[in-house]
N, C-alpha and C. Protein backbone atom coordinates (compact mmCIF):
# COMPACT_ATOMS: atom_id res chain seq x y z
N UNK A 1 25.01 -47.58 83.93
CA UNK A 1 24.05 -46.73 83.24
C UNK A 1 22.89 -47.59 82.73
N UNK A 2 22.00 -46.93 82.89
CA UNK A 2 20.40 -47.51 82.24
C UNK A 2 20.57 -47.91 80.85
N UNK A 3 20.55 -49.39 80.08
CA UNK A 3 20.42 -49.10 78.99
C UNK A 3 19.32 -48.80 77.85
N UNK A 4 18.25 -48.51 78.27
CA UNK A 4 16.98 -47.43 77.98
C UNK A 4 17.39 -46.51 77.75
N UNK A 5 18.32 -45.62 79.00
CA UNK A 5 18.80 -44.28 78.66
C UNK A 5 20.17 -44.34 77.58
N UNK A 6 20.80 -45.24 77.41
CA UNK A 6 21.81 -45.46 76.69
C UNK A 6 21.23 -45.49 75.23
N UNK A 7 20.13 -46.22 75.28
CA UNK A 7 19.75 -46.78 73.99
C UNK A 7 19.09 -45.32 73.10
N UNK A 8 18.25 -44.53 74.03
CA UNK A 8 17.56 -43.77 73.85
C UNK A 8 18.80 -42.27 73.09
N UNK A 9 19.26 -42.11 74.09
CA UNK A 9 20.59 -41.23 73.80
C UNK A 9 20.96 -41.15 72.91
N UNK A 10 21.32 -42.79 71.94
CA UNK A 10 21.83 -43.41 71.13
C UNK A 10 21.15 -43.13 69.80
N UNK A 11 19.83 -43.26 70.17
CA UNK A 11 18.69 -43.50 69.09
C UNK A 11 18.60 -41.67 68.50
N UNK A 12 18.60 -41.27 69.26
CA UNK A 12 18.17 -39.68 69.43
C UNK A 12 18.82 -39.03 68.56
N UNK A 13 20.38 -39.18 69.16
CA UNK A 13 21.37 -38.29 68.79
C UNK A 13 22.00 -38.55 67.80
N UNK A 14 21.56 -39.70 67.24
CA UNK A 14 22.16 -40.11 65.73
C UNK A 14 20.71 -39.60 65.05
N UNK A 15 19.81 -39.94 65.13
CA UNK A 15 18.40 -39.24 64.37
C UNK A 15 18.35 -37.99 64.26
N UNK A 16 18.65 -36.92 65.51
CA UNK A 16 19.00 -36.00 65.63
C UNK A 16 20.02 -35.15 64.60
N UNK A 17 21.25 -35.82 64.48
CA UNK A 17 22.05 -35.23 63.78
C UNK A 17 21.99 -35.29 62.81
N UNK A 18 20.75 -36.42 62.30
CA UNK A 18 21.01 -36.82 60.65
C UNK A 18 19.36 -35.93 60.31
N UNK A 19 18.94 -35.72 61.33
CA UNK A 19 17.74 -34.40 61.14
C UNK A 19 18.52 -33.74 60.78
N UNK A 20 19.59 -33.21 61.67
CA UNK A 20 20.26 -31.42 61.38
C UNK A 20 20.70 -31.49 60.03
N UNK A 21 21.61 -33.02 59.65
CA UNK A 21 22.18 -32.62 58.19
C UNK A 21 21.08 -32.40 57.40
N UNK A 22 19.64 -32.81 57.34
CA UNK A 22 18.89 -32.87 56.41
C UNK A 22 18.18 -32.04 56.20
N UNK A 23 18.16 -31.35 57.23
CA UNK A 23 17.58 -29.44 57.66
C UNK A 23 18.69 -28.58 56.48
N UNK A 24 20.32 -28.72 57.01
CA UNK A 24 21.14 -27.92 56.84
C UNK A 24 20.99 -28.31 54.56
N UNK A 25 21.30 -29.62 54.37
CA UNK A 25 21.30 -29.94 53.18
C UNK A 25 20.14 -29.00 52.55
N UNK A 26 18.82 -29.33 52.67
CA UNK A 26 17.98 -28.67 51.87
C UNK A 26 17.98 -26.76 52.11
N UNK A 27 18.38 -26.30 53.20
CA UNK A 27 18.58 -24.91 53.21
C UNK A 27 19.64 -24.58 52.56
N UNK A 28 20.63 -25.08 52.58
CA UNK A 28 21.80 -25.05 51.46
C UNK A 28 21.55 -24.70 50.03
N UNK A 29 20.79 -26.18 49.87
CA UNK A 29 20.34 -26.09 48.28
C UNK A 29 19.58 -24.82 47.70
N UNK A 30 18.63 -24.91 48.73
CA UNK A 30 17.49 -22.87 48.60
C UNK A 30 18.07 -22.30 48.45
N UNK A 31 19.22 -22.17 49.16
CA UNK A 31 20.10 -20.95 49.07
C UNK A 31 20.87 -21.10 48.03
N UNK A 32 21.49 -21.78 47.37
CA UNK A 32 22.21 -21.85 46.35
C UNK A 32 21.27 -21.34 45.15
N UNK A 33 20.25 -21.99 45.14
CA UNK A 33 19.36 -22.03 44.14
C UNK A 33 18.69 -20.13 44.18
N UNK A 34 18.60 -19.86 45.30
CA UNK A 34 18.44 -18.44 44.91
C UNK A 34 19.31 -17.25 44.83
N UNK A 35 20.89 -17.79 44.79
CA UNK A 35 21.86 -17.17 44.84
C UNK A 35 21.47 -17.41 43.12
N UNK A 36 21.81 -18.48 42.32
CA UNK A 36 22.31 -18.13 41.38
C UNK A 36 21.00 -17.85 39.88
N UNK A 37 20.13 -17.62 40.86
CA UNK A 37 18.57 -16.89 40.41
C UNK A 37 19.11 -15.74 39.83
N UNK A 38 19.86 -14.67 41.07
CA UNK A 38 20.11 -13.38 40.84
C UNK A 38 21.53 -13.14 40.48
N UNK A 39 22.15 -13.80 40.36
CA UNK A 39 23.61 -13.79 39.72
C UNK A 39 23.77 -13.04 38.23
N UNK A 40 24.38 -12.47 38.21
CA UNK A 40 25.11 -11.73 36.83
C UNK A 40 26.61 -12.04 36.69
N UNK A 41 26.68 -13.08 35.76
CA UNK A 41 28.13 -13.30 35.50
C UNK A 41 29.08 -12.33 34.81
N UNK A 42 28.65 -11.37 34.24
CA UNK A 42 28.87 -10.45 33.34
C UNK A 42 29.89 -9.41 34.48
N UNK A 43 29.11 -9.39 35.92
CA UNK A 43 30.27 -8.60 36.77
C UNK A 43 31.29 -9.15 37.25
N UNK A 44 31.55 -10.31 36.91
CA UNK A 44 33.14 -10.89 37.32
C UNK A 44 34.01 -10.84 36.19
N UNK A 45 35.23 -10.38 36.63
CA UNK A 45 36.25 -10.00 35.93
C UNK A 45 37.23 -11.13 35.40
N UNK A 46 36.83 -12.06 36.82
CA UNK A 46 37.83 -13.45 36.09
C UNK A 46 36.79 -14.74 36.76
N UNK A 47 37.36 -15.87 35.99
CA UNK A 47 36.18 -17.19 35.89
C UNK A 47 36.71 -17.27 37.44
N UNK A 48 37.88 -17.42 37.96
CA UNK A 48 38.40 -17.67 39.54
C UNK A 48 37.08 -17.18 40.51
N UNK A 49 36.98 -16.08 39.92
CA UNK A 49 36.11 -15.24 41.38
C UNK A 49 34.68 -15.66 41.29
N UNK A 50 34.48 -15.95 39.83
CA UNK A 50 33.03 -16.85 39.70
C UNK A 50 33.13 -18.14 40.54
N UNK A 51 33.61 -18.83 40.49
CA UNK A 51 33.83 -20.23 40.66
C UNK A 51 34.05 -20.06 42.67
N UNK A 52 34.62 -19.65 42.66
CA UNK A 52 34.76 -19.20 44.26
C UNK A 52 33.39 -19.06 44.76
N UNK A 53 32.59 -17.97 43.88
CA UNK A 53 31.09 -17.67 44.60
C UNK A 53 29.83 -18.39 44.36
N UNK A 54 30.04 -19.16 43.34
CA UNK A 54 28.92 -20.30 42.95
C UNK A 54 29.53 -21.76 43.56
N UNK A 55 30.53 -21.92 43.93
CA UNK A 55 30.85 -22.89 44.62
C UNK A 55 30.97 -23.42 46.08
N UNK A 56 30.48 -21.60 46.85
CA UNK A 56 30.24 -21.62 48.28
C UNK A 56 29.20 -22.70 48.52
N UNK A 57 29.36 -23.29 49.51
CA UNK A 57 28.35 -23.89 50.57
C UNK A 57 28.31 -25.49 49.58
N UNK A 58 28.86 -26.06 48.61
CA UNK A 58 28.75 -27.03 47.96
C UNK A 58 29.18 -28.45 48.73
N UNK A 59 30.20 -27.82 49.19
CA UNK A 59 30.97 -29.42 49.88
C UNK A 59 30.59 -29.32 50.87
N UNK A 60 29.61 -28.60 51.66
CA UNK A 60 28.75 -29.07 52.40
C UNK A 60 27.47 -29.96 52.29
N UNK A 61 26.98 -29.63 50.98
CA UNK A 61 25.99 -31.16 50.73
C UNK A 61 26.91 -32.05 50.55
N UNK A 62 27.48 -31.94 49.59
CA UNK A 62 28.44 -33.13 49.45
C UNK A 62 29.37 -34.03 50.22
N UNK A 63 29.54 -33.36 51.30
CA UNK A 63 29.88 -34.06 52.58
C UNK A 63 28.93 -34.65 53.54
N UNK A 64 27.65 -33.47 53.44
CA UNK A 64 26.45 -34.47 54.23
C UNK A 64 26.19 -35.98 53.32
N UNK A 65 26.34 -35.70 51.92
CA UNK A 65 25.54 -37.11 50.92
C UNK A 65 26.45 -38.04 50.80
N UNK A 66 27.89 -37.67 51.08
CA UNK A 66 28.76 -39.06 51.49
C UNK A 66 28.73 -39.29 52.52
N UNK A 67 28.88 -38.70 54.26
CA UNK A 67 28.82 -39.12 55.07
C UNK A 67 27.43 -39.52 56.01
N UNK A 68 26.21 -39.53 55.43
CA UNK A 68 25.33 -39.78 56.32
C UNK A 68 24.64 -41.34 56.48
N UNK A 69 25.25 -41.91 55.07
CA UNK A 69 24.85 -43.52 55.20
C UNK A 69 25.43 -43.85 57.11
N UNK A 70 27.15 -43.31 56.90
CA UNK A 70 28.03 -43.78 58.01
C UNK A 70 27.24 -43.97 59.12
N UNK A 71 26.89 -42.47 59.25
CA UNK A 71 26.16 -42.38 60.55
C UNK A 71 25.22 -42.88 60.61
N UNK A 72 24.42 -42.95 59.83
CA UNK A 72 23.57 -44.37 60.16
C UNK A 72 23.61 -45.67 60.50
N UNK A 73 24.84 -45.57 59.62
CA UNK A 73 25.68 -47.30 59.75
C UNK A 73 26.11 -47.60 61.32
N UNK A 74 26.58 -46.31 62.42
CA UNK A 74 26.69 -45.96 63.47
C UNK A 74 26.07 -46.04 64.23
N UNK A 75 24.71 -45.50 63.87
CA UNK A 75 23.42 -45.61 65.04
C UNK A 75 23.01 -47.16 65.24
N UNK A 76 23.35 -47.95 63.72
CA UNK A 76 22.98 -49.04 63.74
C UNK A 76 23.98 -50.26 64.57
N UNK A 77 25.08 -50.02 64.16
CA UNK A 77 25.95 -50.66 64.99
C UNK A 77 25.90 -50.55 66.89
N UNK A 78 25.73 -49.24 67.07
CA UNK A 78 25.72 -48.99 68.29
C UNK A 78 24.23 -49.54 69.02
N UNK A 79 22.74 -49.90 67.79
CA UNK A 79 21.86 -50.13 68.45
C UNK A 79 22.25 -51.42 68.72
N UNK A 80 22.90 -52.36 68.05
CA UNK A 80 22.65 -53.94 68.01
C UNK A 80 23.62 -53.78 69.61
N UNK A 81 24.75 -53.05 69.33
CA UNK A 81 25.51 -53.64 70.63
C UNK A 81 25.12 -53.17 71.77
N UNK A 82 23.89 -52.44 72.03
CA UNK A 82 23.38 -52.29 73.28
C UNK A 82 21.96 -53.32 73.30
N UNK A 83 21.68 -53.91 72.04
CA UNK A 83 20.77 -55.24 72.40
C UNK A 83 21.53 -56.36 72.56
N UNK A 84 23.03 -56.73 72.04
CA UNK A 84 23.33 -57.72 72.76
C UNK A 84 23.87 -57.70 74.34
N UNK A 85 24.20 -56.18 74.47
CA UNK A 85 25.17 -56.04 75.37
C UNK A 85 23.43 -56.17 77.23
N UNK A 86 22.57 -55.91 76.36
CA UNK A 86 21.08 -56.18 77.19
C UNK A 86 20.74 -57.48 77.03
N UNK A 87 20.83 -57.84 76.13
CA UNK A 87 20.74 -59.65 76.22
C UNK A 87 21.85 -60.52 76.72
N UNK A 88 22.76 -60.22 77.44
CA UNK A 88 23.84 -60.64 77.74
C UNK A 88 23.41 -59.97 79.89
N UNK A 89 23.19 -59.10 79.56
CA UNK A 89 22.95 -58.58 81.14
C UNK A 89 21.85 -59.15 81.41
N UNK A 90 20.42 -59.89 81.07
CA UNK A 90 19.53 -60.26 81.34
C UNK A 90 19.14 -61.87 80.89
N UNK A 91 20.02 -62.25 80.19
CA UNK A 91 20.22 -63.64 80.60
C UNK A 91 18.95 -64.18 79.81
N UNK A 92 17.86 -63.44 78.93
CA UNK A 92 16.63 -63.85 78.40
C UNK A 92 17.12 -63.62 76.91
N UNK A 93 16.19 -64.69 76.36
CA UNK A 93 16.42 -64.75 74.73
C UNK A 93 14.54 -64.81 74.54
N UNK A 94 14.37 -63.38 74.70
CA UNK A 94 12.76 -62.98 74.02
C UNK A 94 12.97 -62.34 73.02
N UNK A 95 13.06 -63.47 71.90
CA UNK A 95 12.67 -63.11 70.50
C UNK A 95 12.08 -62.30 70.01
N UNK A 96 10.69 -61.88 70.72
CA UNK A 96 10.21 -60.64 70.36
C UNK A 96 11.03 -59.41 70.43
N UNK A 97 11.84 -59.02 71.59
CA UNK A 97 12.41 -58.35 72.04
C UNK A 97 13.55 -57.84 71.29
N UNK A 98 14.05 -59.01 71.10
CA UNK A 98 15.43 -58.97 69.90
C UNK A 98 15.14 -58.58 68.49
N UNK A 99 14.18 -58.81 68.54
CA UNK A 99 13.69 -58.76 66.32
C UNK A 99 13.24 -57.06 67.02
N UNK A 100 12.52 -56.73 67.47
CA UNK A 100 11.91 -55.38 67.97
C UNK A 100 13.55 -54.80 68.25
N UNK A 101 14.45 -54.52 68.77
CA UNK A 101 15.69 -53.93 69.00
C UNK A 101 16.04 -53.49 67.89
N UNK A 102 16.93 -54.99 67.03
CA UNK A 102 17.26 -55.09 65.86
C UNK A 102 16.79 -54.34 64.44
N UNK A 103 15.32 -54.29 64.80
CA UNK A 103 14.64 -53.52 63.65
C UNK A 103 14.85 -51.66 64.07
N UNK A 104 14.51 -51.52 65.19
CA UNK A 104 15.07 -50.58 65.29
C UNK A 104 16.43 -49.75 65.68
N UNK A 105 16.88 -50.78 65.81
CA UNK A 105 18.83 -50.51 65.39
C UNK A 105 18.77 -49.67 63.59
N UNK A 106 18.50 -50.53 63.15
CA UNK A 106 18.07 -50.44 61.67
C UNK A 106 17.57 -49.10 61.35
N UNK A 107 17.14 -48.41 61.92
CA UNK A 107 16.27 -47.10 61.41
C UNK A 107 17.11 -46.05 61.21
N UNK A 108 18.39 -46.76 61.52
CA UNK A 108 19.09 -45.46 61.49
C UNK A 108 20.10 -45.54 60.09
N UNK A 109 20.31 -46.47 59.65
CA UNK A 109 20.34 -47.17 58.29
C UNK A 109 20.01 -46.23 57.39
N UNK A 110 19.01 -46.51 57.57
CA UNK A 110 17.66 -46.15 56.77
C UNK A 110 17.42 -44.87 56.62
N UNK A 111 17.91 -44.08 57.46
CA UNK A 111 17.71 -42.52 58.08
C UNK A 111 18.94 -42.04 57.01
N UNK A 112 19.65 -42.45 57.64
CA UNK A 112 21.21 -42.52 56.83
C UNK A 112 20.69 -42.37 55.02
N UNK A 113 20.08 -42.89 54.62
CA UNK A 113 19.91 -43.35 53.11
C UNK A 113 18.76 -41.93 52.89
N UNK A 114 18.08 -41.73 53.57
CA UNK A 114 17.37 -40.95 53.11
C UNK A 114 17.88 -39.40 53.31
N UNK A 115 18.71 -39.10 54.17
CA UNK A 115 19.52 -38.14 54.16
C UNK A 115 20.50 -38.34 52.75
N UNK A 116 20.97 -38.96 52.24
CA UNK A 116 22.39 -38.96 51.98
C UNK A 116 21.47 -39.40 50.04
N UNK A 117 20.55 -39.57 49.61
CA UNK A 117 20.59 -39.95 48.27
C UNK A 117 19.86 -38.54 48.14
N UNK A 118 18.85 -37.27 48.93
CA UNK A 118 18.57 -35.87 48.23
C UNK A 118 19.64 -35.55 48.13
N UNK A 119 20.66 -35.34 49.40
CA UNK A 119 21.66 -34.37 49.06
C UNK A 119 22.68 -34.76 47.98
N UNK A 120 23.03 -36.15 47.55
CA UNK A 120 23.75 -36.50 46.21
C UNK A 120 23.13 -35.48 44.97
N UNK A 121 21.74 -35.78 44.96
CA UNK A 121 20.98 -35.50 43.95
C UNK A 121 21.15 -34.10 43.93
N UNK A 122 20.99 -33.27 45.24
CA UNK A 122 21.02 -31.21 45.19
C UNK A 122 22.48 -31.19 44.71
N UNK A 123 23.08 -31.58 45.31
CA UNK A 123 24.86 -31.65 45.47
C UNK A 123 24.80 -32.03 43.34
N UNK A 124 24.65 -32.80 42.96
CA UNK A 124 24.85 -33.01 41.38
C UNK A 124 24.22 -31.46 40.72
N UNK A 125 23.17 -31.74 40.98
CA UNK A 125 21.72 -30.34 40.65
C UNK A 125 22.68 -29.14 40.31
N UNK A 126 22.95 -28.39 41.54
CA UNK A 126 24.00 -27.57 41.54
C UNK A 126 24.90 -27.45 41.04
N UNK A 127 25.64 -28.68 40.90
CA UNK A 127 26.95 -28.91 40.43
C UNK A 127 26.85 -28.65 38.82
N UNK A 128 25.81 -29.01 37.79
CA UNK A 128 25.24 -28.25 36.34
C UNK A 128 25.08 -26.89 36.13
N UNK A 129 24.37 -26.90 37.68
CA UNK A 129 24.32 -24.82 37.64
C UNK A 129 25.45 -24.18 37.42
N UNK A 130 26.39 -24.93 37.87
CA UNK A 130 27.60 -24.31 37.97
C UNK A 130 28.58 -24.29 37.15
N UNK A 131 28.24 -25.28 36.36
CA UNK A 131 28.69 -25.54 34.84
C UNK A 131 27.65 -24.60 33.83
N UNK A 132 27.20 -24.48 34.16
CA UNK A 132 26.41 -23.45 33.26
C UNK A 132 26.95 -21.89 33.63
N UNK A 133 26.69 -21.57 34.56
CA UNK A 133 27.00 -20.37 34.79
C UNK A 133 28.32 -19.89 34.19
N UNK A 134 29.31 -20.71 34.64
CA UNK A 134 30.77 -20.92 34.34
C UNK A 134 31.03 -21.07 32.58
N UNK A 135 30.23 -21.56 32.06
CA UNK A 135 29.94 -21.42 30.83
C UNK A 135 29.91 -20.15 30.04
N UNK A 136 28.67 -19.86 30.93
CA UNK A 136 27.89 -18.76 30.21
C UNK A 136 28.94 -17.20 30.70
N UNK A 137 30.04 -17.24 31.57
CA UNK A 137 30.28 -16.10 31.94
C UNK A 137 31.90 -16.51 30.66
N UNK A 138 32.49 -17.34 30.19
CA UNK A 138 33.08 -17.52 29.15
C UNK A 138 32.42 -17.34 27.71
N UNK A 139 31.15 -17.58 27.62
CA UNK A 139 30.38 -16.98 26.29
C UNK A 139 30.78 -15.31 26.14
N UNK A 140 30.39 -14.79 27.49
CA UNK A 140 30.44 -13.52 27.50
C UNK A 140 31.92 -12.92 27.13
N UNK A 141 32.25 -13.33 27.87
CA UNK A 141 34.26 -13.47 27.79
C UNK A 141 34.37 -13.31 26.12
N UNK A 142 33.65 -14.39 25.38
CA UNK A 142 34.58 -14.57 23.79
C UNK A 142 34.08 -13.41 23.39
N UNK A 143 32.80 -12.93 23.02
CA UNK A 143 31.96 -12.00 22.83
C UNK A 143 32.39 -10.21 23.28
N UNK A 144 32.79 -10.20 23.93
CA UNK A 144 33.91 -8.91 24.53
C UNK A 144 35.27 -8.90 24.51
């Protein structure tokens, strides 16, 4: 196999996926955020059924904001070993070539970090909303 097309594949489909989490993360958060816009805690009968419905879609950021360093850590690993595994098939040590690979092995690192520190941050965000709400539908509770 070409490793251009290997590399490229490589480059793509880890950028790619850490696009989708970063698409999916922030539509998440909107949506959370305008779920509990219109929320009335006052119609749940028990804190269970609250907690069930303000807690949908959560461990999905929270799984994108722990796991997307990885995958970066992935794209990166997999870039270096298709620049050594190309510097090893071509028998040349062009420095340029190698620092240029290497750096962009790296981007996916990097990609990784910038996916994975919003969604910590929405993923926490939420996680207050939800302490609040959960709160506030026990205020109501003592009060009745």
């Amino acid at each position: 196999m070409n490793i251009e097309l290997l590399s490229e594949i490589v480059d793509y489909g880890v950028l790619g996926l850490l696009a989708f989490m970063s698409f999916l993360t922030l539509f998440f958060w909107i949506e959370r955020l305008l779920f509990y816009r219109k929320i009335n805690v006052k119609q749940y009968k028990t804190v269970e059924a609250l907690e069930i419905d303000v807690t949908n879609n959560l461990s999905i950021i929270s799984s994108f904001g722990a796991n997307a360093p990885y995958i970066g850590l992935l794209g990166t690993v997999l870039g270096i070993i298709i620049t050594f595994y190309s510097m090893g098939q071509t028998a040349q040590m062009d420095v340029q070539n190698i620092m240029t690979s290497l750096a962009l092995a790296l981007k996916a690192t990097a990609m990784g970090l910038l996916v994975a520190i919003p969604a910590i941050f929405f993923y926490n965000h939420l996680n207050r909303k939800v302490e609040v709400l959960i709160n506030k539908w026990i205020i109501h509770q003592k009060e009745n």
